[in-house]
Protein backbone atom coordinates (compact mmCIF):
# COMPACT_ATOMS: atom_id res chain seq x y z
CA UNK A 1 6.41 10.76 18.26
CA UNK A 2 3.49 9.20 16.57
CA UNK A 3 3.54 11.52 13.88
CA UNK A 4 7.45 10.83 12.79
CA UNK A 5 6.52 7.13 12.77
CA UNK A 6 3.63 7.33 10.62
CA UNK A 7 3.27 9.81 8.18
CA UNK A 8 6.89 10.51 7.00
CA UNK A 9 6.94 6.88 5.99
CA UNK A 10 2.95 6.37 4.20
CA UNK A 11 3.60 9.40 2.42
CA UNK A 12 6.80 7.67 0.71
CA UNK A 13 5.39 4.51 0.25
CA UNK A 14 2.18 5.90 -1.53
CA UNK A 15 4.70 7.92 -3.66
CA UNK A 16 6.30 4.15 -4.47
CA UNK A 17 2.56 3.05 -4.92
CA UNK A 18 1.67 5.74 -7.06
CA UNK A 19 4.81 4.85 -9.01
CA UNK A 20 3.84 1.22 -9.35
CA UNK A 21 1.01 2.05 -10.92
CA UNK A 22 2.51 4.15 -13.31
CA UNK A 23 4.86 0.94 -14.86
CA UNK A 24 1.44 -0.92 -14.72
CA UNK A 25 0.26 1.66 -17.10
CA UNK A 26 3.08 1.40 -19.39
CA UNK A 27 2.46 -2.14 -19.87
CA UNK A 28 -1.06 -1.10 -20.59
CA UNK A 29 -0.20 0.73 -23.06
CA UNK A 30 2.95 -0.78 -24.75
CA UNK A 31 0.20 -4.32 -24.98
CA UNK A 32 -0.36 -7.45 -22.98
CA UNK A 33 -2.20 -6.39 -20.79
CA UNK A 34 -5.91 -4.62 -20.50
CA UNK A 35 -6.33 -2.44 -17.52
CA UNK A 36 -9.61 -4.45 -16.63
CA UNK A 37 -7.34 -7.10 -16.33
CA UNK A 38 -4.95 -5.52 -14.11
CA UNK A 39 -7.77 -4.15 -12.11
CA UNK A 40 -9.13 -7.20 -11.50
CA UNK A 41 -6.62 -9.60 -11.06
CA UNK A 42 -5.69 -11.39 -8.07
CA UNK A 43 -3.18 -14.01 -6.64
CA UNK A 44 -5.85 -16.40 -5.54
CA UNK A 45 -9.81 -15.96 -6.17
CA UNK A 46 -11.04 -15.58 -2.60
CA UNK A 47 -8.35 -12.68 -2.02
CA UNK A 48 -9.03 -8.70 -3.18
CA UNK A 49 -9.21 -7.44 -6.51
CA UNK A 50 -5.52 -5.24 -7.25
CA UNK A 51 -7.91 -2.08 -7.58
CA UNK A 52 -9.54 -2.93 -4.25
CA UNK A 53 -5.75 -3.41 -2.68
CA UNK A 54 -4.86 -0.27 -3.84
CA UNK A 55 -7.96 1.62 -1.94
CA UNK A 56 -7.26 -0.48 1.33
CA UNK A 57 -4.06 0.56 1.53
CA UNK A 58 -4.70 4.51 0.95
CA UNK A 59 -7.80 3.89 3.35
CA UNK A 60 -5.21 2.14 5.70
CA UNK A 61 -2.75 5.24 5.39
CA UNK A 62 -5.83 7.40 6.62
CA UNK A 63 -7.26 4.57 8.86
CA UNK A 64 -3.37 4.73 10.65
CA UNK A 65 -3.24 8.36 11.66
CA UNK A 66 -6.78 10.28 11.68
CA UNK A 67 -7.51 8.15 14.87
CA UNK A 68 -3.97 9.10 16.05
CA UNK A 69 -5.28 12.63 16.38
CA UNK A 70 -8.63 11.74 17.72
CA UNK A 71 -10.11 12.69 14.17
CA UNK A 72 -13.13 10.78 12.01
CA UNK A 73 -11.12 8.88 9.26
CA UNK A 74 -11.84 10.56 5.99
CA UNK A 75 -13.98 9.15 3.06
CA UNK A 76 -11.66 8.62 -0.47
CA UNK A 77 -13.05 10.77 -3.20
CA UNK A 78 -13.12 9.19 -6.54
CA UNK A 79 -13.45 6.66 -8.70
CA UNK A 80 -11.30 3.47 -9.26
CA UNK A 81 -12.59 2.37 -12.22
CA UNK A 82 -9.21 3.13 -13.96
CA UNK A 83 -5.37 3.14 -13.26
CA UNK A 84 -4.84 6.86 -13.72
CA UNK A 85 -7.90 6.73 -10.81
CA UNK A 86 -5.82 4.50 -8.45
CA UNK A 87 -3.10 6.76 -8.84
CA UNK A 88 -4.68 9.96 -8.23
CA UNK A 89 -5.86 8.41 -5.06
CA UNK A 90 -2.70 7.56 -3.98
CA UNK A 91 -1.61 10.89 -4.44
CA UNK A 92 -4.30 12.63 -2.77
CA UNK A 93 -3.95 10.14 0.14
CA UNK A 94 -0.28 11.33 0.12
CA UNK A 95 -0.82 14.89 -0.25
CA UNK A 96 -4.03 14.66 2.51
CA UNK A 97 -1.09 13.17 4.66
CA UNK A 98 1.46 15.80 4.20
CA UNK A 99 -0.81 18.27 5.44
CA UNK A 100 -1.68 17.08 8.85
CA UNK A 101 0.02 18.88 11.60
CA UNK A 102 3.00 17.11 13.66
CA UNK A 103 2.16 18.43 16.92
CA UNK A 104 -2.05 16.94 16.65
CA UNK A 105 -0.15 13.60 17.00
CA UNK A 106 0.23 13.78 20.91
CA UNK A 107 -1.83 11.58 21.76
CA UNK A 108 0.53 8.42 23.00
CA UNK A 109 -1.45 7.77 26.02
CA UNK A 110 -4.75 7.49 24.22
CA UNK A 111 -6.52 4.26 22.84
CA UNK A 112 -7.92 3.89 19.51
CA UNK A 113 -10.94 1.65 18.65
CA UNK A 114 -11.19 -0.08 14.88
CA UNK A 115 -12.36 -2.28 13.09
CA UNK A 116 -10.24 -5.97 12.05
CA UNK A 117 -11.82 -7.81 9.84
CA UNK A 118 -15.35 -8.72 11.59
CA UNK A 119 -13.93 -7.66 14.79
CA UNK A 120 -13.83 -4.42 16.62
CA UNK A 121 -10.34 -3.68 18.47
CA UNK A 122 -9.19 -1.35 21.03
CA UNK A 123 -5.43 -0.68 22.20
CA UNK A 124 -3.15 1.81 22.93
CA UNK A 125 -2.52 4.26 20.21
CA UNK A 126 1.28 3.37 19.67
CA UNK A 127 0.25 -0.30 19.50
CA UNK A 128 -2.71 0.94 17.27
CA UNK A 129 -0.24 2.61 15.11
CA UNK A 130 2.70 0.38 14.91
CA UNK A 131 1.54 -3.36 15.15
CA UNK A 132 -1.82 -3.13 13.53
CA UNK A 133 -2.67 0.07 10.78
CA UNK A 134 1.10 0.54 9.49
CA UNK A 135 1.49 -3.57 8.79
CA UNK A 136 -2.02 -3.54 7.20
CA UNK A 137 -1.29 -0.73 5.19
CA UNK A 138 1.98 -2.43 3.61
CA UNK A 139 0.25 -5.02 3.71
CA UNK A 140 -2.10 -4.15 0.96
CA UNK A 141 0.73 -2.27 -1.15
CA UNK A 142 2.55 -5.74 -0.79
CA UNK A 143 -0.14 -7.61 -2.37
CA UNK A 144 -0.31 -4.97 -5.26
CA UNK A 145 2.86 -5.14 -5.57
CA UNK A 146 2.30 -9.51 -5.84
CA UNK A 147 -0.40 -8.93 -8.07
CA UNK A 148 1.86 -7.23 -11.00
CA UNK A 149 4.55 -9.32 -10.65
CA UNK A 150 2.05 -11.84 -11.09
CA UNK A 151 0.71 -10.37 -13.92
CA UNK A 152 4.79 -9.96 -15.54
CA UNK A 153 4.24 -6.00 -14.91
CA UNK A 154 7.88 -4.74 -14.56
CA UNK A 155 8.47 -4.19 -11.22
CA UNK A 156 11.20 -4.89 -8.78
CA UNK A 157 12.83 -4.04 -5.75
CA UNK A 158 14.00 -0.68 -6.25
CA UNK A 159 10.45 0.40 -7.14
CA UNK A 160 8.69 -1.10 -4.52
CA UNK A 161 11.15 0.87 -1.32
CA UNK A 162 13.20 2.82 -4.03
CA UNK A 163 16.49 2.29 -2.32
CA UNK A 164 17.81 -1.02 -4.39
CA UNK A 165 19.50 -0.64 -7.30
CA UNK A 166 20.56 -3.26 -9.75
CA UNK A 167 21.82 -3.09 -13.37
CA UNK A 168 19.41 -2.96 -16.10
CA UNK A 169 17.70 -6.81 -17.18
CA UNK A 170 19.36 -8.20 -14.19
CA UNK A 171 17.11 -11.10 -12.77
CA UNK A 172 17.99 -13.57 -10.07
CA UNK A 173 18.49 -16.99 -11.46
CA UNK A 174 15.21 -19.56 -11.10
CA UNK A 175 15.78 -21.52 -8.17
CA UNK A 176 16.60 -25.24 -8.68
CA UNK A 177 14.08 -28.07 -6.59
CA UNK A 178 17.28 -30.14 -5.72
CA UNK A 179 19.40 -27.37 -4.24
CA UNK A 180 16.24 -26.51 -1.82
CA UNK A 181 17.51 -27.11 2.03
CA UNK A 182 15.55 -29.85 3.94
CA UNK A 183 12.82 -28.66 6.38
């Protein structure tokens, strides 16, 4: 089911992005960083803004499974002007998530129409679902995720899918350019 595929599995990874967040605002706090300069930093200048990363993938969460159930996709409330504002989002994306009944999800046979970039797309709702929204939406947390390592936030692993587990200050050692493998 549609459902079992979807929304089980945003709603834990906007817990994880929530909880991202919350180590970027540590460093915030504890110095080094300004938030407007977590906000607003990126890997490479023609790509999205971390705070605009953040709303695409809570708008991809919604943009995954309102059309699932034949339903307009929601507009986010709120600001983003602010970490604690990114986070609320991501819980209110969550919590918008949990609340959608299982059974409204029936809808296999069904196409959905979207928008890709400056394309419009149509396909099956299980393609819809599982080869274009989800990978968009981890997409996006990816890239947040990119953008505070980038930025030396604290982050690994275990907080991005919160399954690893390593020992505290472990790092993997740098990689060497003569032990690289030939193309």
């Amino acid at each position: 089911m549609l459902y079992d595929a979807t929304v089980p599995i945003l709603s834990r990874y906007l817990q994880r992005l929530d909880g991202l967040l919350a180590l970027a605002e540590v460093q915030v706090r504890d110095g080094g960083l300004s938030e407007r300069e977590v906000l607003e930093a990126r890997l490479v200048e023609d790509m999205f803004p971390l705070a605009q990363q953040v709303r695409s993938a809570c708008g991809f969460a919604f943009r995954t499974v309102f059309p699932l159930m034949g339903r307009e996709v929601p507009e986010m409330s709120g600001e983003q002007g602010s970490l604690a504002d990114l986070r609320l989002l991501a819980r209110e994306t969550r919590q918008a998530l949990q609340g959608l009944p299982a059974d409204a999800f029936e809808t296999d046979a069904a196409s959905v129409t979207g928008e890709a970039g400056f394309t419009s797309l149509t396909l099956p709702s299980r393609e819809y679902a599982l080869h274009y929204a989800m990978p968009n939406f981890f997409f996006h947390l990816s890239m947040t995720y990119a953008v505070l390592r980038f930025l030396g936030v604290l982050v690994g692993k275990p907080d991005f899918d919160g399954y690893h587990v390593y020992p505290p200050g472990f790092r993997f050692p740098p990689a060497d350019a003569g032990s690289m493998p030939d193309d």
